[in-house]
N, C-alpha and C. Protein backbone atom coordinates (compact mmCIF):
# COMPACT_ATOMS: atom_id res chain seq x y z
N UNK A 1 63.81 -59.83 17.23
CA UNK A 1 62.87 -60.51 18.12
C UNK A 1 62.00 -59.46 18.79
N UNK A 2 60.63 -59.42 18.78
CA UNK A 2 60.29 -58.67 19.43
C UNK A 2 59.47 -59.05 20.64
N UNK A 3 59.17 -57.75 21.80
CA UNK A 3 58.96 -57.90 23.16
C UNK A 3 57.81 -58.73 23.19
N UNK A 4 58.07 -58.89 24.44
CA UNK A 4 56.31 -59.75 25.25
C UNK A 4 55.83 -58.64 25.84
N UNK A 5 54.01 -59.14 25.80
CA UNK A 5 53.19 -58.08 25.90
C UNK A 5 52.20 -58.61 26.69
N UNK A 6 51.38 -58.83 27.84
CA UNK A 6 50.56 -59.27 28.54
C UNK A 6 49.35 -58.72 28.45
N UNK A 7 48.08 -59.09 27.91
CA UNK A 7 47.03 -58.74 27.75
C UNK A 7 46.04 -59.53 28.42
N UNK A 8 44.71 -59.18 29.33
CA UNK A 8 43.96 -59.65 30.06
C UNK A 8 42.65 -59.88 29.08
N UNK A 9 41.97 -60.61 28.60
CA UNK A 9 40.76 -60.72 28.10
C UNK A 9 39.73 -61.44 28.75
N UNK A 10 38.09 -61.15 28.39
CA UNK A 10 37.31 -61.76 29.22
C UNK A 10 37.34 -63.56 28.59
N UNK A 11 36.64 -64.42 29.14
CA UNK A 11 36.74 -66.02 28.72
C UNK A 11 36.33 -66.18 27.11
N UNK A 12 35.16 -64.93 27.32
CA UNK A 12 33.83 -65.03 25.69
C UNK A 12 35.00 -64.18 24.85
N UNK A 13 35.51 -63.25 25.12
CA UNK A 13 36.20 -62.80 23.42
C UNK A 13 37.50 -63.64 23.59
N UNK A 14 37.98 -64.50 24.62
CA UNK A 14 39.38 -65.17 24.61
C UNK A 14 38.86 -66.32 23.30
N UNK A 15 37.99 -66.60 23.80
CA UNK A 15 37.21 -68.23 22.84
C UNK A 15 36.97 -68.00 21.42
N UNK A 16 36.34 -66.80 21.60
CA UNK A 16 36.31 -65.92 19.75
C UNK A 16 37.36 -65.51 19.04
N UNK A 17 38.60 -65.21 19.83
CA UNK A 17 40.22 -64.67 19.35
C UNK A 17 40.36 -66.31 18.93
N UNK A 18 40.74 -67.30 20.18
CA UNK A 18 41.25 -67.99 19.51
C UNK A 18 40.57 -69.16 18.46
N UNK A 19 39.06 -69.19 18.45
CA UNK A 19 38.79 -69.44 16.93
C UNK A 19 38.79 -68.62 16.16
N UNK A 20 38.47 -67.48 15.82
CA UNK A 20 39.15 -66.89 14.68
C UNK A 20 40.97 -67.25 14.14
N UNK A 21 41.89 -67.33 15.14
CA UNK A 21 43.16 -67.12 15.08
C UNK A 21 43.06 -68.98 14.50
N UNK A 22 42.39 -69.77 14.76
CA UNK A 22 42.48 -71.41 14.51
C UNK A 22 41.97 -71.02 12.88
N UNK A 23 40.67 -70.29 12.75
CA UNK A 23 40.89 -70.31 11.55
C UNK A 23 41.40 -70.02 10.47
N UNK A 24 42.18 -69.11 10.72
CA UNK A 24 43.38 -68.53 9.79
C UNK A 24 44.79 -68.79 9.87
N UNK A 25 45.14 -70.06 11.02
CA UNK A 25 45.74 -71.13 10.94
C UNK A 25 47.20 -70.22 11.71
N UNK A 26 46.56 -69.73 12.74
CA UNK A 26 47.90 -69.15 13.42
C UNK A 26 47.59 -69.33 14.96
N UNK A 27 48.89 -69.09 15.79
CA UNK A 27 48.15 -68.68 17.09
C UNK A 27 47.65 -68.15 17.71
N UNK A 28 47.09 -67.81 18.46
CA UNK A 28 46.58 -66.69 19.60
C UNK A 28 47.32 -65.57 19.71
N UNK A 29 48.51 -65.93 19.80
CA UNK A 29 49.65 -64.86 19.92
C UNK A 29 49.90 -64.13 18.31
N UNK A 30 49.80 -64.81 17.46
CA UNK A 30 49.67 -64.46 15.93
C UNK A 30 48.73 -63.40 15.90
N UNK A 31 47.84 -64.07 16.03
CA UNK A 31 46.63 -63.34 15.50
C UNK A 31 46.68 -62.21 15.95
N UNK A 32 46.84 -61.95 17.10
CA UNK A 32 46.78 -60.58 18.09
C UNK A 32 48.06 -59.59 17.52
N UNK A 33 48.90 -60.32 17.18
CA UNK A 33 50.30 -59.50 16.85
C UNK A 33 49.67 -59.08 15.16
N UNK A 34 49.11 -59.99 14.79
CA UNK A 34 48.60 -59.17 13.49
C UNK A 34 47.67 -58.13 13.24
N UNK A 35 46.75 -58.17 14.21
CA UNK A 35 45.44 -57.36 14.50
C UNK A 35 46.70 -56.02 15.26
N UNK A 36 47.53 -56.03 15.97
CA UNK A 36 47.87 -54.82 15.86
C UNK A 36 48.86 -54.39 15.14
N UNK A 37 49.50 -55.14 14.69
CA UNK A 37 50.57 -54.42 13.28
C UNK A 37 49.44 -53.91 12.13
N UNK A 38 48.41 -54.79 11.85
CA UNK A 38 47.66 -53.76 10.33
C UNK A 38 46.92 -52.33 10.99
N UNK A 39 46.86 -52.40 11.95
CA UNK A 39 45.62 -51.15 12.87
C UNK A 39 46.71 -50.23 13.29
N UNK A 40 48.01 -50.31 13.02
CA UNK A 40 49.40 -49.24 13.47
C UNK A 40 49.45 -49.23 12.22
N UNK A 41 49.76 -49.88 11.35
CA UNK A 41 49.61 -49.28 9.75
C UNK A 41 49.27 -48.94 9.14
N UNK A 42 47.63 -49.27 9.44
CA UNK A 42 46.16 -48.63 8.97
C UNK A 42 46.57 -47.19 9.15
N UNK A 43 46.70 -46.72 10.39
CA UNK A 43 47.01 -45.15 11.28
C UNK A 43 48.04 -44.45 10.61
N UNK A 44 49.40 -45.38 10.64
CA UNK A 44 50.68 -44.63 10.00
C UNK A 44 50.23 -44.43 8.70
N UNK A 45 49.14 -45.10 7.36
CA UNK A 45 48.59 -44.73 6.44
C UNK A 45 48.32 -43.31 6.13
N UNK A 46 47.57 -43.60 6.93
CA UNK A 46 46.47 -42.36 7.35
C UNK A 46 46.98 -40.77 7.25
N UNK A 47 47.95 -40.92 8.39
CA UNK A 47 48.30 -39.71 8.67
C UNK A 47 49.22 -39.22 7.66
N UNK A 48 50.34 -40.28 6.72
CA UNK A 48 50.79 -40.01 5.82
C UNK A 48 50.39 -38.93 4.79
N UNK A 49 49.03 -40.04 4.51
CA UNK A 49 48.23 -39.50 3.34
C UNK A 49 47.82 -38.22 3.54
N UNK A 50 47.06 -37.45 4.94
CA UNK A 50 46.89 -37.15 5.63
C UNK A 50 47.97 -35.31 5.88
N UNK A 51 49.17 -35.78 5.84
CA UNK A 51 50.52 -35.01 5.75
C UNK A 51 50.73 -34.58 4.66
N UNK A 52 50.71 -35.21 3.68
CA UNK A 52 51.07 -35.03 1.80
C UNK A 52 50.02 -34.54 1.77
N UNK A 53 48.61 -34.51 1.94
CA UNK A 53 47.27 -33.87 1.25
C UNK A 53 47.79 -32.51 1.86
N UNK A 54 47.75 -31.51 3.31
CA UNK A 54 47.99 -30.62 4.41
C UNK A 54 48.91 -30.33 3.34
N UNK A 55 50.26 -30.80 3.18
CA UNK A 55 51.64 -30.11 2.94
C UNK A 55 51.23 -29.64 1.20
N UNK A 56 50.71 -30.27 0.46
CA UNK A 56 50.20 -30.61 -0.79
C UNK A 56 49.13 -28.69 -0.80
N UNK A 57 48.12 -28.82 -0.61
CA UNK A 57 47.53 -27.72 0.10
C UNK A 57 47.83 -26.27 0.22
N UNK A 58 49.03 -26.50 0.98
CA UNK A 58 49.66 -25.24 1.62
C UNK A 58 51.25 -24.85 1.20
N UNK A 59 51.32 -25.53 0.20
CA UNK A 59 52.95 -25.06 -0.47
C UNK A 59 53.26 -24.14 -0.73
N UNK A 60 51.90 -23.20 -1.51
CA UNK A 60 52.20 -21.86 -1.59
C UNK A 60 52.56 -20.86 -0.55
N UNK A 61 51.95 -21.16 0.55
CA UNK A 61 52.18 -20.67 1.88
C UNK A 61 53.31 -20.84 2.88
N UNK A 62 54.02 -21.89 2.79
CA UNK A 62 55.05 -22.48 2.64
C UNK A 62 56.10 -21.84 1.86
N UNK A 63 56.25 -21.70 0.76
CA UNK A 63 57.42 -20.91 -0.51
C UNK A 63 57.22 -19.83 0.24
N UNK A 64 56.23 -18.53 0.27
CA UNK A 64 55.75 -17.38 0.32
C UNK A 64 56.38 -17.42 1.77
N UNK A 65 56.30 -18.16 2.74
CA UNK A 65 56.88 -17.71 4.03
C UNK A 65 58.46 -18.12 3.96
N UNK A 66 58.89 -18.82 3.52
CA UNK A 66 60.37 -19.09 3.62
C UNK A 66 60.88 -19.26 2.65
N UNK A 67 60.30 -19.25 1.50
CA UNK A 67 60.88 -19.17 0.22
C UNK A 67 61.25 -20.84 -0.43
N UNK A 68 62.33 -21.05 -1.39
CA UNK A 68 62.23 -22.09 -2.39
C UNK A 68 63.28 -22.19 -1.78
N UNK A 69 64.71 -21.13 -1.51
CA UNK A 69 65.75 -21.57 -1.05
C UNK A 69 66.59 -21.82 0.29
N UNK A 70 65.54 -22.64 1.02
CA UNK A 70 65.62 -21.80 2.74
C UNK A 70 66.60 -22.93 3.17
N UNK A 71 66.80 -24.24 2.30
CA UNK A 71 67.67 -24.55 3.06
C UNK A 71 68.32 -24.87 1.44
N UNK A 72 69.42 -24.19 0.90
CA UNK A 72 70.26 -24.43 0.10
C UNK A 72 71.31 -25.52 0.34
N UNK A 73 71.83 -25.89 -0.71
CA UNK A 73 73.00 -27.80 -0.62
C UNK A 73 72.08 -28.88 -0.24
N UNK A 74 70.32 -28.83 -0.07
CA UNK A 74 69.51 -30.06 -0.37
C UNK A 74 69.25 -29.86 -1.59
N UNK A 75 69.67 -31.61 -1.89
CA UNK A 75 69.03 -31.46 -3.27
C UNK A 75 67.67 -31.15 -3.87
N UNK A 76 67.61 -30.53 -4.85
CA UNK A 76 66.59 -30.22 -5.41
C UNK A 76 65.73 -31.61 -5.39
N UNK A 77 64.52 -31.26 -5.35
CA UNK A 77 62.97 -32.41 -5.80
C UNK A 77 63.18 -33.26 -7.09
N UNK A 78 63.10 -34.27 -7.38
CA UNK A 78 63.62 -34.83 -8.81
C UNK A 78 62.54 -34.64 -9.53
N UNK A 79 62.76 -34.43 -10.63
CA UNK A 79 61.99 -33.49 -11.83
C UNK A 79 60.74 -34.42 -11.85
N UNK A 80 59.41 -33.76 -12.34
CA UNK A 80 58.62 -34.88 -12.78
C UNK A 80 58.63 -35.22 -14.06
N UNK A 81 58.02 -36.04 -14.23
CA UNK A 81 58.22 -37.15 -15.17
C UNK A 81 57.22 -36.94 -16.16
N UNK A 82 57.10 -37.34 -17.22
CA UNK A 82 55.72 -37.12 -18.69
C UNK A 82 54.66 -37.46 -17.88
N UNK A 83 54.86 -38.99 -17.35
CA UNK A 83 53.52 -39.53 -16.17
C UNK A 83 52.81 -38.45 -15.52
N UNK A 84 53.62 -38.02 -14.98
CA UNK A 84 53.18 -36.33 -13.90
C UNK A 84 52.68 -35.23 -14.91
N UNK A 85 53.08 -35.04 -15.97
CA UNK A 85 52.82 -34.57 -16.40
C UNK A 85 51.36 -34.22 -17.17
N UNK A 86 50.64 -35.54 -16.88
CA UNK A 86 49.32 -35.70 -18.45
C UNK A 86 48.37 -35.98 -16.95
């Protein structure tokens, strides 16, 4: 279950939330809970992609400063695949 959240809006975007939210056949409270779960996911996207490109980048720099075996008994990376390969 998740928390309650109190938000103040003016009358003109309250009237526009909740026809938009009528037209996509949810509530007020819907709509808003959806508009910020995709815009926190949009972000957590982001920075992902964002992290892997940076880390992607700089591996060599990475190995070269701490090497391949810096933390030994993790498993190794699972091999790539023909896919990865071509």
């Amino acid at each position: 279950m998740g928390k309650q959240t109190n938000i103040r809006l003016d009358d003109a975007v309250k009237a526009a939330a909740e026809d938009r939210a009528k037209r996509r056949g949810l509530s007020l409270q819907g709509y808003v809970a959806d508009l910020i779960e995709a815009d926190v996911n949009q972000s957590r996207a982001a920075f992902m992609a964002g992290a892997a490109s940076f880390l992607t980048a700089y591996t060599d720099v990475f190995d070269a400063e701490v090497g391949e075996d810096r933390y030994p008994g993790l498993q190794d990376a699972p091999a790539a695949t023909s896919k990865d390969a071509a």
